[in-house]
PDB file of N, CA and C in Angstrom:
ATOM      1  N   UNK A   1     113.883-110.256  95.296  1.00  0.00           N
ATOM      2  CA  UNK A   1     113.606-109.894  93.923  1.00  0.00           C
ATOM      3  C   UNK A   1     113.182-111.148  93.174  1.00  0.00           C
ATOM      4  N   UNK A   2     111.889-110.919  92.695  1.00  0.00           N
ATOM      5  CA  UNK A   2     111.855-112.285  91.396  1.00  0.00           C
ATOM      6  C   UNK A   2     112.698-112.609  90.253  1.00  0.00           C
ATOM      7  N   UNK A   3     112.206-113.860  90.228  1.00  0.00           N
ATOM      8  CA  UNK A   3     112.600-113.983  88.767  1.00  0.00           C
ATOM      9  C   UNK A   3     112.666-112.641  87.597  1.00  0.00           C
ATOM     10  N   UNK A   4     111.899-112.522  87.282  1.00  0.00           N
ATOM     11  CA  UNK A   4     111.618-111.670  85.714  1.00  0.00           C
ATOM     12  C   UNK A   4     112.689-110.529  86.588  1.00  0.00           C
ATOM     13  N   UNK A   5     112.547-109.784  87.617  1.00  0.00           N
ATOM     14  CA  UNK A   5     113.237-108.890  87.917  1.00  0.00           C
ATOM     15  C   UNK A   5     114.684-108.739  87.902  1.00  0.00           C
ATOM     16  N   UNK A   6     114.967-110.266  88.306  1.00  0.00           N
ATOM     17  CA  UNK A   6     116.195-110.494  88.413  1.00  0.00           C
ATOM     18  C   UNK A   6     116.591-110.632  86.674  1.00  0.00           C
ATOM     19  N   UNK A   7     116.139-111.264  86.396  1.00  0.00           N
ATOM     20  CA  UNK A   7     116.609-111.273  85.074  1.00  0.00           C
ATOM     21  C   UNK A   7     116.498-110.005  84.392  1.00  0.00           C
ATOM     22  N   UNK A   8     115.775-109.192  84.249  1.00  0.00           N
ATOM     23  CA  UNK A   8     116.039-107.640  83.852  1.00  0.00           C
ATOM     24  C   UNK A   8     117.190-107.429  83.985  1.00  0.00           C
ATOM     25  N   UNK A   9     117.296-107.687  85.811  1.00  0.00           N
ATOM     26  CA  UNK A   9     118.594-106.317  86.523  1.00  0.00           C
ATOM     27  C   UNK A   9     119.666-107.480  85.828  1.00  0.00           C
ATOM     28  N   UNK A  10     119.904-108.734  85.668  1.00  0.00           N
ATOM     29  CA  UNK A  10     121.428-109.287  84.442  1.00  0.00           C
ATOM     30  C   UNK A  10     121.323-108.882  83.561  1.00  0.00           C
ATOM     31  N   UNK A  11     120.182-108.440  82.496  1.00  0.00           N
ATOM     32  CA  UNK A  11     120.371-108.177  81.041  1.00  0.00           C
ATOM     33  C   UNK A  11     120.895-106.855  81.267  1.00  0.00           C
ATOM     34  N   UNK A  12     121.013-105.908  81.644  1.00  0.00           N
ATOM     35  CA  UNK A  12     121.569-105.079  82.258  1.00  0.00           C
ATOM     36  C   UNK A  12     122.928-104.777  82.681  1.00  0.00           C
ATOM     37  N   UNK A  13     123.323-105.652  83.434  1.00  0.00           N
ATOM     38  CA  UNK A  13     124.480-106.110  83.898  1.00  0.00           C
ATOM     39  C   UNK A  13     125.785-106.250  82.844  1.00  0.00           C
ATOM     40  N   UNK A  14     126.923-104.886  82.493  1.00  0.00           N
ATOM     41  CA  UNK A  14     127.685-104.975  81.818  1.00  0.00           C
ATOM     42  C   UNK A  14     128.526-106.017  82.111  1.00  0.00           C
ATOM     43  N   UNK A  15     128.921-106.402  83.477  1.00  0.00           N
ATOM     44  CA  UNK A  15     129.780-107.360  83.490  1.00  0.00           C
ATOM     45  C   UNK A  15     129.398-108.318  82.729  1.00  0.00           C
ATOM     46  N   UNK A  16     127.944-109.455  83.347  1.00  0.00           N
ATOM     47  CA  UNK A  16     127.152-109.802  83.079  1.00  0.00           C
ATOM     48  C   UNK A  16     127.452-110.232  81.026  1.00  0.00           C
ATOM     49  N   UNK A  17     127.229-109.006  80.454  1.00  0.00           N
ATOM     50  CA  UNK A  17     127.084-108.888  79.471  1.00  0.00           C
ATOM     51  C   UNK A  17     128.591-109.313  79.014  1.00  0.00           C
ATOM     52  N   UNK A  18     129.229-108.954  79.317  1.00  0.00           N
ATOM     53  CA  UNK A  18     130.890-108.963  79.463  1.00  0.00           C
ATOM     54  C   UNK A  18     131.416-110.346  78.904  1.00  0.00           C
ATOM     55  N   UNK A  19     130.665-111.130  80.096  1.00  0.00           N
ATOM     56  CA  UNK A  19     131.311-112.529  80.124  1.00  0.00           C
ATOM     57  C   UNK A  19     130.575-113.376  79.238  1.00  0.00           C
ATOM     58  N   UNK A  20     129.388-112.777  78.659  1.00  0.00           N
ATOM     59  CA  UNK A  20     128.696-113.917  77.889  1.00  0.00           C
ATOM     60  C   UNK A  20     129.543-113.192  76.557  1.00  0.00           C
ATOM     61  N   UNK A  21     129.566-112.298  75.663  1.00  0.00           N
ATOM     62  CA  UNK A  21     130.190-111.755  74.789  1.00  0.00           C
ATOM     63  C   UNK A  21     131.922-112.399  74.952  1.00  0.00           C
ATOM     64  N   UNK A  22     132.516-112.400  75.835  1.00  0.00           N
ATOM     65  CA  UNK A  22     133.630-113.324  76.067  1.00  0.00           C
ATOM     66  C   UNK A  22     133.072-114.986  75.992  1.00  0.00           C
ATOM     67  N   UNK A  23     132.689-115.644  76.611  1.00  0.00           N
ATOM     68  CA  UNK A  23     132.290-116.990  76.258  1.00  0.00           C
ATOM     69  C   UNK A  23     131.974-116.950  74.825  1.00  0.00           C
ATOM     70  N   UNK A  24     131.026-115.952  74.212  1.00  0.00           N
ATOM     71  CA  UNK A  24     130.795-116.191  72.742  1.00  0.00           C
ATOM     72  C   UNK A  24     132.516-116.289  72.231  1.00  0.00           C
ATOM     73  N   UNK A  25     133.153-115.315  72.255  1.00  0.00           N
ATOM     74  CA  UNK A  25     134.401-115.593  71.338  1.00  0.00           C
ATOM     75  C   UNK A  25     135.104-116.731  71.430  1.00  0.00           C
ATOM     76  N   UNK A  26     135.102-116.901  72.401  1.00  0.00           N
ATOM     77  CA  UNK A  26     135.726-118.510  73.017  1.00  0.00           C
ATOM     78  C   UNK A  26     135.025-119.412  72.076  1.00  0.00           C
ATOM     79  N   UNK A  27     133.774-120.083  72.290  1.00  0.00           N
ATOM     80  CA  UNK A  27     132.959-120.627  71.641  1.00  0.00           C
ATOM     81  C   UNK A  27     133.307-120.414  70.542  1.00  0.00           C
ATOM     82  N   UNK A  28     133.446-119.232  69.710  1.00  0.00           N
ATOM     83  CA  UNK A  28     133.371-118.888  68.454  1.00  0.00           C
ATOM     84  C   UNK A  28     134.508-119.484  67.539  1.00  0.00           C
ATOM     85  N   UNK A  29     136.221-119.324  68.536  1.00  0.00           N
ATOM     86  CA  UNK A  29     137.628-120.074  67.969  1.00  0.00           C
ATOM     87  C   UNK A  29     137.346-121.418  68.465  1.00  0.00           C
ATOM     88  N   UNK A  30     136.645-122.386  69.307  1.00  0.00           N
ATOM     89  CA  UNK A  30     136.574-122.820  69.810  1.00  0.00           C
ATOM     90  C   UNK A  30     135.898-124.067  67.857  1.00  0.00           C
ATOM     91  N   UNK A  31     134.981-123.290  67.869  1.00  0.00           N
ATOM     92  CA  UNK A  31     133.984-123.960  66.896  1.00  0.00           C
ATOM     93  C   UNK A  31     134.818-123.926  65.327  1.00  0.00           C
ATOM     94  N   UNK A  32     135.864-122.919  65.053  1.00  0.00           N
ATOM     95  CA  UNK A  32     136.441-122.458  64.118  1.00  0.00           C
ATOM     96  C   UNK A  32     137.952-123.883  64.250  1.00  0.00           C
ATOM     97  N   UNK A  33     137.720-123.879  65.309  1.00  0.00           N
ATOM     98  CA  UNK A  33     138.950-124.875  65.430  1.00  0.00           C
ATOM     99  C   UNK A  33     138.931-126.570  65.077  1.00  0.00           C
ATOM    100  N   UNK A  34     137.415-126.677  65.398  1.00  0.00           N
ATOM    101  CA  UNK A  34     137.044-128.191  65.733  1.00  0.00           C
ATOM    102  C   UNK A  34     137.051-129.014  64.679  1.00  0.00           C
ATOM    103  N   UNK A  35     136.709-130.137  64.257  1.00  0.00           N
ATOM    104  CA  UNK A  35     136.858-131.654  63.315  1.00  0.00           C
ATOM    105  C   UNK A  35     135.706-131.149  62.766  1.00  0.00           C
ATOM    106  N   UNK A  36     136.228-130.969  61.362  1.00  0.00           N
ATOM    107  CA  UNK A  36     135.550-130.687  60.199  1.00  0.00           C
ATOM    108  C   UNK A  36     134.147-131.579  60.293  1.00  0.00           C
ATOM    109  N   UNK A  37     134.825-132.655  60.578  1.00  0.00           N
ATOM    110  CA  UNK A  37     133.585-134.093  61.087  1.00  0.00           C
ATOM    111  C   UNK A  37     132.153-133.452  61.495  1.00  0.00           C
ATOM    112  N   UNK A  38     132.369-132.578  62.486  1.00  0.00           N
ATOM    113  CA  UNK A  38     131.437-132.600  63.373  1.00  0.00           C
ATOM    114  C   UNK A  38     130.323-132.142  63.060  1.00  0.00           C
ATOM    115  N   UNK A  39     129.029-132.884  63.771  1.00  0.00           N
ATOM    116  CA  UNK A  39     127.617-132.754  62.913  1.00  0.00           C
ATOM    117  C   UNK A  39     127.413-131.302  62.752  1.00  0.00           C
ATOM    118  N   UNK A  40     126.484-130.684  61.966  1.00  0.00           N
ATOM    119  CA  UNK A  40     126.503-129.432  61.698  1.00  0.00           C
ATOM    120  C   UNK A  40     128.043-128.437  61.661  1.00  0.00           C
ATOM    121  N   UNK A  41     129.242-128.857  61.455  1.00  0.00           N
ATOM    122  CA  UNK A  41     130.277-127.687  61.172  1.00  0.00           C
ATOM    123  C   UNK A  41     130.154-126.637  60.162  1.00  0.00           C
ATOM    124  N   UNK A  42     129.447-127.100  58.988  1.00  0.00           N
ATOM    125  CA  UNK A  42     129.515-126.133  57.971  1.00  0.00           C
ATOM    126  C   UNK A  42     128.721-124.696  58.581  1.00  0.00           C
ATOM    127  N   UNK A  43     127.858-124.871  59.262  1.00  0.00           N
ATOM    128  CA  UNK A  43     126.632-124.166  59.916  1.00  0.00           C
ATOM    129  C   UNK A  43     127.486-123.732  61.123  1.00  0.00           C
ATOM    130  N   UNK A  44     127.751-124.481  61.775  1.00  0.00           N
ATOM    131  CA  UNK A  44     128.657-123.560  63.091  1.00  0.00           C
ATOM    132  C   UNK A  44     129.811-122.782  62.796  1.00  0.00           C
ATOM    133  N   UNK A  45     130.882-123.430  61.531  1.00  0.00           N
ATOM    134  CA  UNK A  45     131.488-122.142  61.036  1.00  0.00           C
ATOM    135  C   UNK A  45     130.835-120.528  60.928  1.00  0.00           C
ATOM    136  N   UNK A  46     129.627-121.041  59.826  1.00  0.00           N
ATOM    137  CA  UNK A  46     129.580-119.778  59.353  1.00  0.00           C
ATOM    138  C   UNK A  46     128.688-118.780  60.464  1.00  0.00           C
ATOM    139  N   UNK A  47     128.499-120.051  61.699  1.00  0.00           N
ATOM    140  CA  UNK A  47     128.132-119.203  63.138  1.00  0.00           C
ATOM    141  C   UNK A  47     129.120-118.389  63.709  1.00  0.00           C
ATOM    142  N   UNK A  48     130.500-118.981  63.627  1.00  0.00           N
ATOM    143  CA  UNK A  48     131.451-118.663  64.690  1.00  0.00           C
ATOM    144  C   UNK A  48     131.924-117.256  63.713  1.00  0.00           C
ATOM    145  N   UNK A  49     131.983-117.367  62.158  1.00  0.00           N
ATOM    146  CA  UNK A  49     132.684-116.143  61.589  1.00  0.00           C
ATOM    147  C   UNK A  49     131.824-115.266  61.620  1.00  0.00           C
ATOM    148  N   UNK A  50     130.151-115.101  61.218  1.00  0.00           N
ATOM    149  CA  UNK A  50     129.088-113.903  61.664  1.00  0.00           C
ATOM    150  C   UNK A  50     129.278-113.373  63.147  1.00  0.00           C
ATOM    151  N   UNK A  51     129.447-114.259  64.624  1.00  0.00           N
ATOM    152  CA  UNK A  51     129.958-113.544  65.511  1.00  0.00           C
ATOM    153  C   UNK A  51     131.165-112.959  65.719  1.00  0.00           C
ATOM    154  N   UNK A  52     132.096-113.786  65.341  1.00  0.00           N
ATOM    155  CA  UNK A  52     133.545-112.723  65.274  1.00  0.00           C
ATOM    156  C   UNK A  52     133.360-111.683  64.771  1.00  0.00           C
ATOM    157  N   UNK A  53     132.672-111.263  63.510  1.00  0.00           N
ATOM    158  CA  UNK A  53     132.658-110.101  62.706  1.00  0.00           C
ATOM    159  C   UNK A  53     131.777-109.182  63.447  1.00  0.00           C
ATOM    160  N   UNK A  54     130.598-109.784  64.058  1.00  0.00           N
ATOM    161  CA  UNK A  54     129.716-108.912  64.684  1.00  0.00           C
ATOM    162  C   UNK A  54     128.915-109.231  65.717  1.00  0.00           C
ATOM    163  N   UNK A  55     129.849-109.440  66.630  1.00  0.00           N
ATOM    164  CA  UNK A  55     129.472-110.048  67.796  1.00  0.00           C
ATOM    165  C   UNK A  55     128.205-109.500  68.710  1.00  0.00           C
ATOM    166  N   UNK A  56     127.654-108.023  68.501  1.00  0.00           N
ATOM    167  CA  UNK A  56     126.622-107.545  69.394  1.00  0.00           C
ATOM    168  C   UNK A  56     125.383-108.264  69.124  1.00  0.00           C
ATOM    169  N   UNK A  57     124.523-108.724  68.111  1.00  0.00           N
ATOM    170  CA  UNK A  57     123.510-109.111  67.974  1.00  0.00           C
ATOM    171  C   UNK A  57     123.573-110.452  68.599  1.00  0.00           C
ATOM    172  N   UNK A  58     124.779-111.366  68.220  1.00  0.00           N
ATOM    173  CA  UNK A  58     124.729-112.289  69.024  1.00  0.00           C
ATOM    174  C   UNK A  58     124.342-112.889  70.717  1.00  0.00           C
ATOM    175  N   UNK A  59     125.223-111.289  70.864  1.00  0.00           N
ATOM    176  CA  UNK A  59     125.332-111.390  72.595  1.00  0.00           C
ATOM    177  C   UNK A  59     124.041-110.849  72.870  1.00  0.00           C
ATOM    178  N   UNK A  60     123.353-110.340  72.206  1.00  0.00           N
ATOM    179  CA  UNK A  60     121.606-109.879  72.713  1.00  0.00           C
ATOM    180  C   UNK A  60     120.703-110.647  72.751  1.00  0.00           C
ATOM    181  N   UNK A  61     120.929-111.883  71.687  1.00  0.00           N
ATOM    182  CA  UNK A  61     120.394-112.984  71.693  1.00  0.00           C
ATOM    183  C   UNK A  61     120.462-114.139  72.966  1.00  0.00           C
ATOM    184  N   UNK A  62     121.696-113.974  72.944  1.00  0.00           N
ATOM    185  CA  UNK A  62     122.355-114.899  74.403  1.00  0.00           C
ATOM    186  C   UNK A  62     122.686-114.606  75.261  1.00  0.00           C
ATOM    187  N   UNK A  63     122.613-113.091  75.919  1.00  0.00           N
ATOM    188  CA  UNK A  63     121.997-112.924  76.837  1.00  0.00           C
ATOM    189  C   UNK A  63     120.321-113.536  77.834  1.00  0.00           C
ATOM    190  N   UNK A  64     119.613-113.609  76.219  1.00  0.00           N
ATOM    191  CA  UNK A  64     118.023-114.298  77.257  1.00  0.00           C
ATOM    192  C   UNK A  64     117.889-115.546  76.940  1.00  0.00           C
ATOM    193  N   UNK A  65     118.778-116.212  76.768  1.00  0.00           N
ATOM    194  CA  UNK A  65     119.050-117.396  76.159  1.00  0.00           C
ATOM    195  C   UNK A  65     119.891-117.538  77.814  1.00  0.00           C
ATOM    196  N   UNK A  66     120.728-116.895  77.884  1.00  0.00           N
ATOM    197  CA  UNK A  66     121.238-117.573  79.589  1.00  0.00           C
ATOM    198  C   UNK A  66     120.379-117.352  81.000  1.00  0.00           C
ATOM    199  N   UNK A  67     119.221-116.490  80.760  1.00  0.00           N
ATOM    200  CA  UNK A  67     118.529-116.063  81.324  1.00  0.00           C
ATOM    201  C   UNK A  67     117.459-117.123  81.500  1.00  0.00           C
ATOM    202  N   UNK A  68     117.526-117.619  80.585  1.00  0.00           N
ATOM    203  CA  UNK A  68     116.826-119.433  81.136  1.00  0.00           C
ATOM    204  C   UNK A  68     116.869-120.175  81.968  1.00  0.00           C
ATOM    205  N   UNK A  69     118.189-119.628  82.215  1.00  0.00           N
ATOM    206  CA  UNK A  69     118.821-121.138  83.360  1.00  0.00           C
ATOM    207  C   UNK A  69     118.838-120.622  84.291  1.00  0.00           C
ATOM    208  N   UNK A  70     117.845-121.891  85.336  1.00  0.00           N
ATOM    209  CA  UNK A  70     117.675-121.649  86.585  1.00  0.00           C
ATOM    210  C   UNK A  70     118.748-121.526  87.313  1.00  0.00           C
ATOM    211  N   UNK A  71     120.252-121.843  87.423  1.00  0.00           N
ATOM    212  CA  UNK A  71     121.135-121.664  87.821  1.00  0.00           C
ATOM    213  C   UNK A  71     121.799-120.544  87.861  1.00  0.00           C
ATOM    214  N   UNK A  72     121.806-119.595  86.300  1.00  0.00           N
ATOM    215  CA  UNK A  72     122.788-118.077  86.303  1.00  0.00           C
ATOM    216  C   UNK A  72     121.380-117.046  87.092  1.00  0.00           C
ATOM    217  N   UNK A  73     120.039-117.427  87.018  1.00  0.00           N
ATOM    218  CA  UNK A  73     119.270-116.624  87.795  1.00  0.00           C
ATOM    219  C   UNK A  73     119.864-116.582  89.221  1.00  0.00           C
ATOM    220  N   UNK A  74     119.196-118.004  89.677  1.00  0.00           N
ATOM    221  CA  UNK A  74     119.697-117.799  91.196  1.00  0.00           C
ATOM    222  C   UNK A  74     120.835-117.513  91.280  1.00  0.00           C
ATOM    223  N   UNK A  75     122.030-117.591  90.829  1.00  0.00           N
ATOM    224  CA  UNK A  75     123.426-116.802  91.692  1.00  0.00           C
ATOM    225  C   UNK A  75     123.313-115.643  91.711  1.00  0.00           C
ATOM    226  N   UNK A  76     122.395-114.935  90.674  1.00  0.00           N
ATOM    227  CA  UNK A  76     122.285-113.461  90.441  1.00  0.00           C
ATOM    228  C   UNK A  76     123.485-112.662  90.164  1.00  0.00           C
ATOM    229  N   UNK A  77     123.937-112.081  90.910  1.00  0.00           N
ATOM    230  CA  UNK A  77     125.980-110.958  90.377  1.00  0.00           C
ATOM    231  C   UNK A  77     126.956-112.054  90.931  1.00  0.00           C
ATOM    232  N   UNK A  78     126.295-113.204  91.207  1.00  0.00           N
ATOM    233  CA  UNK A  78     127.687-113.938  91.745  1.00  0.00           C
ATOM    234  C   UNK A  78     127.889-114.936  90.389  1.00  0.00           C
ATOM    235  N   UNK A  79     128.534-114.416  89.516  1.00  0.00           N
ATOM    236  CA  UNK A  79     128.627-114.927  88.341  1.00  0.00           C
ATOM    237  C   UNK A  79     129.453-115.975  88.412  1.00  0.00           C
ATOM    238  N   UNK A  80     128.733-117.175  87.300  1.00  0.00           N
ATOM    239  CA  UNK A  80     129.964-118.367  87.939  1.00  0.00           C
ATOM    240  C   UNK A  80     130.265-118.613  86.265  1.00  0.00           C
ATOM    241  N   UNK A  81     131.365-118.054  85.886  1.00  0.00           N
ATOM    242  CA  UNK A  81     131.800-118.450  84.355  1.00  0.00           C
ATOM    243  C   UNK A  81     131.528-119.197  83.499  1.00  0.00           C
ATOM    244  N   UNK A  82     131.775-120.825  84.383  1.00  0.00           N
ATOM    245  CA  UNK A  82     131.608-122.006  83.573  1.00  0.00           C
ATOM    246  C   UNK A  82     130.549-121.983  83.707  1.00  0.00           C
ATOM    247  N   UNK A  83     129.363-121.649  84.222  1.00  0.00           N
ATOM    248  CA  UNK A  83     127.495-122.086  83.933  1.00  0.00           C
ATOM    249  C   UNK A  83     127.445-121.233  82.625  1.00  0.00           C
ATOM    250  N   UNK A  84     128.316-119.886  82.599  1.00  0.00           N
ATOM    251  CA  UNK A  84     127.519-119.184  81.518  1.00  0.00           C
ATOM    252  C   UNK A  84     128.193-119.616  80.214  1.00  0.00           C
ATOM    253  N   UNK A  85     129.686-120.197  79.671  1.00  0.00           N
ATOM    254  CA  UNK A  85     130.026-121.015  79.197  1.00  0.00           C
ATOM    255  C   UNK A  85     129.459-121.945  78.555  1.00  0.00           C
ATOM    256  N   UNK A  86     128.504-123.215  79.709  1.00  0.00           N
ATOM    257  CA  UNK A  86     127.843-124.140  79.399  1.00  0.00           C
ATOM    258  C   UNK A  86     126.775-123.782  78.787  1.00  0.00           C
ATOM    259  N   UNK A  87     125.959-122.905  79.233  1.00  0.00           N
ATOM    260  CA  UNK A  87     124.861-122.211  78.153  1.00  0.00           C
ATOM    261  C   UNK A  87     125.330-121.741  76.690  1.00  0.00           C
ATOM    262  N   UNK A  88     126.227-120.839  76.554  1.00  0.00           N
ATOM    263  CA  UNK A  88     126.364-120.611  75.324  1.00  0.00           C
ATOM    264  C   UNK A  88     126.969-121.722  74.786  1.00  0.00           C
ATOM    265  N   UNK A  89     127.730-122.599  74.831  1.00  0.00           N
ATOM    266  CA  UNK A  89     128.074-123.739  74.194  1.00  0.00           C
ATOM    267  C   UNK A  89     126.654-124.654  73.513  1.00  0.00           C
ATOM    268  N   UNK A  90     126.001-124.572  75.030  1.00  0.00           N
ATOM    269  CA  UNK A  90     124.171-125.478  74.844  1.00  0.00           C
ATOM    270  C   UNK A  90     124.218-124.819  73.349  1.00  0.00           C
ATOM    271  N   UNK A  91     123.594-123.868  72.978  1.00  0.00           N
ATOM    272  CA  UNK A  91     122.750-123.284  72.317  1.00  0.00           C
ATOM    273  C   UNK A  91     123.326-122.852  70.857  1.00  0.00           C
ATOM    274  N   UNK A  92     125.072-123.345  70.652  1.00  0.00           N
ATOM    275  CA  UNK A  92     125.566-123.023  69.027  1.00  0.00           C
ATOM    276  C   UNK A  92     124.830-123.315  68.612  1.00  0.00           C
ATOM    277  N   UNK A  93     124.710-124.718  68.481  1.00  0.00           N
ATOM    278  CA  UNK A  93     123.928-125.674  67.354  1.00  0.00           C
ATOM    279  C   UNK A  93     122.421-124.642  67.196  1.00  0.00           C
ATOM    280  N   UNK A  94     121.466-124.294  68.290  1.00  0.00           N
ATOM    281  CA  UNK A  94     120.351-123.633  68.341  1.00  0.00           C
ATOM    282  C   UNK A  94     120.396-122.472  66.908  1.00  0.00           C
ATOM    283  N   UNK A  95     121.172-121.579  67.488  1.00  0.00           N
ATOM    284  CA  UNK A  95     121.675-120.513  66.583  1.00  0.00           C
ATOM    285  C   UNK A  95     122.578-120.650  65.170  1.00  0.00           C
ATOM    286  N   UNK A  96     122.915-122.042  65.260  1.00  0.00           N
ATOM    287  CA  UNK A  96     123.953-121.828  63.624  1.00  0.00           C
ATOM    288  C   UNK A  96     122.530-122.166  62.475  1.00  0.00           C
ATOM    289  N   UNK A  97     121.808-123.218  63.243  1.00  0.00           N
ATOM    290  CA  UNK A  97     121.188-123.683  61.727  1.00  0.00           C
ATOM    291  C   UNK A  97     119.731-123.138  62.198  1.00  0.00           C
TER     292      UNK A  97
END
């Protein structure tokens, strides 16, 4: 199966979908928790409280946002947590401001 195919049959993929919507919440207390300090917080707050409140648009977004990485392609259903983790972490900053 190719690329583009493969990536279809994950966007698809409730588990799939599962664990990035879980990494978002993580991410989300994760960002809610951190040093006021940190570059862009005001902007990643009001990232982390729009996904808590309404987390589906998010996860539709970052779903093809993990679909980038040459890594969660090739494992395909052999989902490896921490890659999809590391992507949504990549990409707060992308999405807060």
């Amino acid at each position: 199966m190719g690329s583009l195919a493969t990536a279809y049959s994950l966007s698809t993929n409730a588990e799939f979908r599962g664990l990035i919507q879980a990494a978002l919440a993580k991410a989300s207390f994760d960002v809610m928790n951190e040093d006021p300090g940190t570059i862009n917080h005001a902007e990643r707050l009001a990232w982390a409280k729009a996904t808590i409140k309404d987390p589906e648009p998010v996860m539709e977004k970052m779903v093809w946002m993990c679909l980038q990485n040459a890594t969660i392609i090739a494992s395909g259903t052999s989902f490896v947590e921490a890659d999809i983790i590391n992507v949504v972490n990549s990409y707060i900053n992308l999405l807060a401001i």
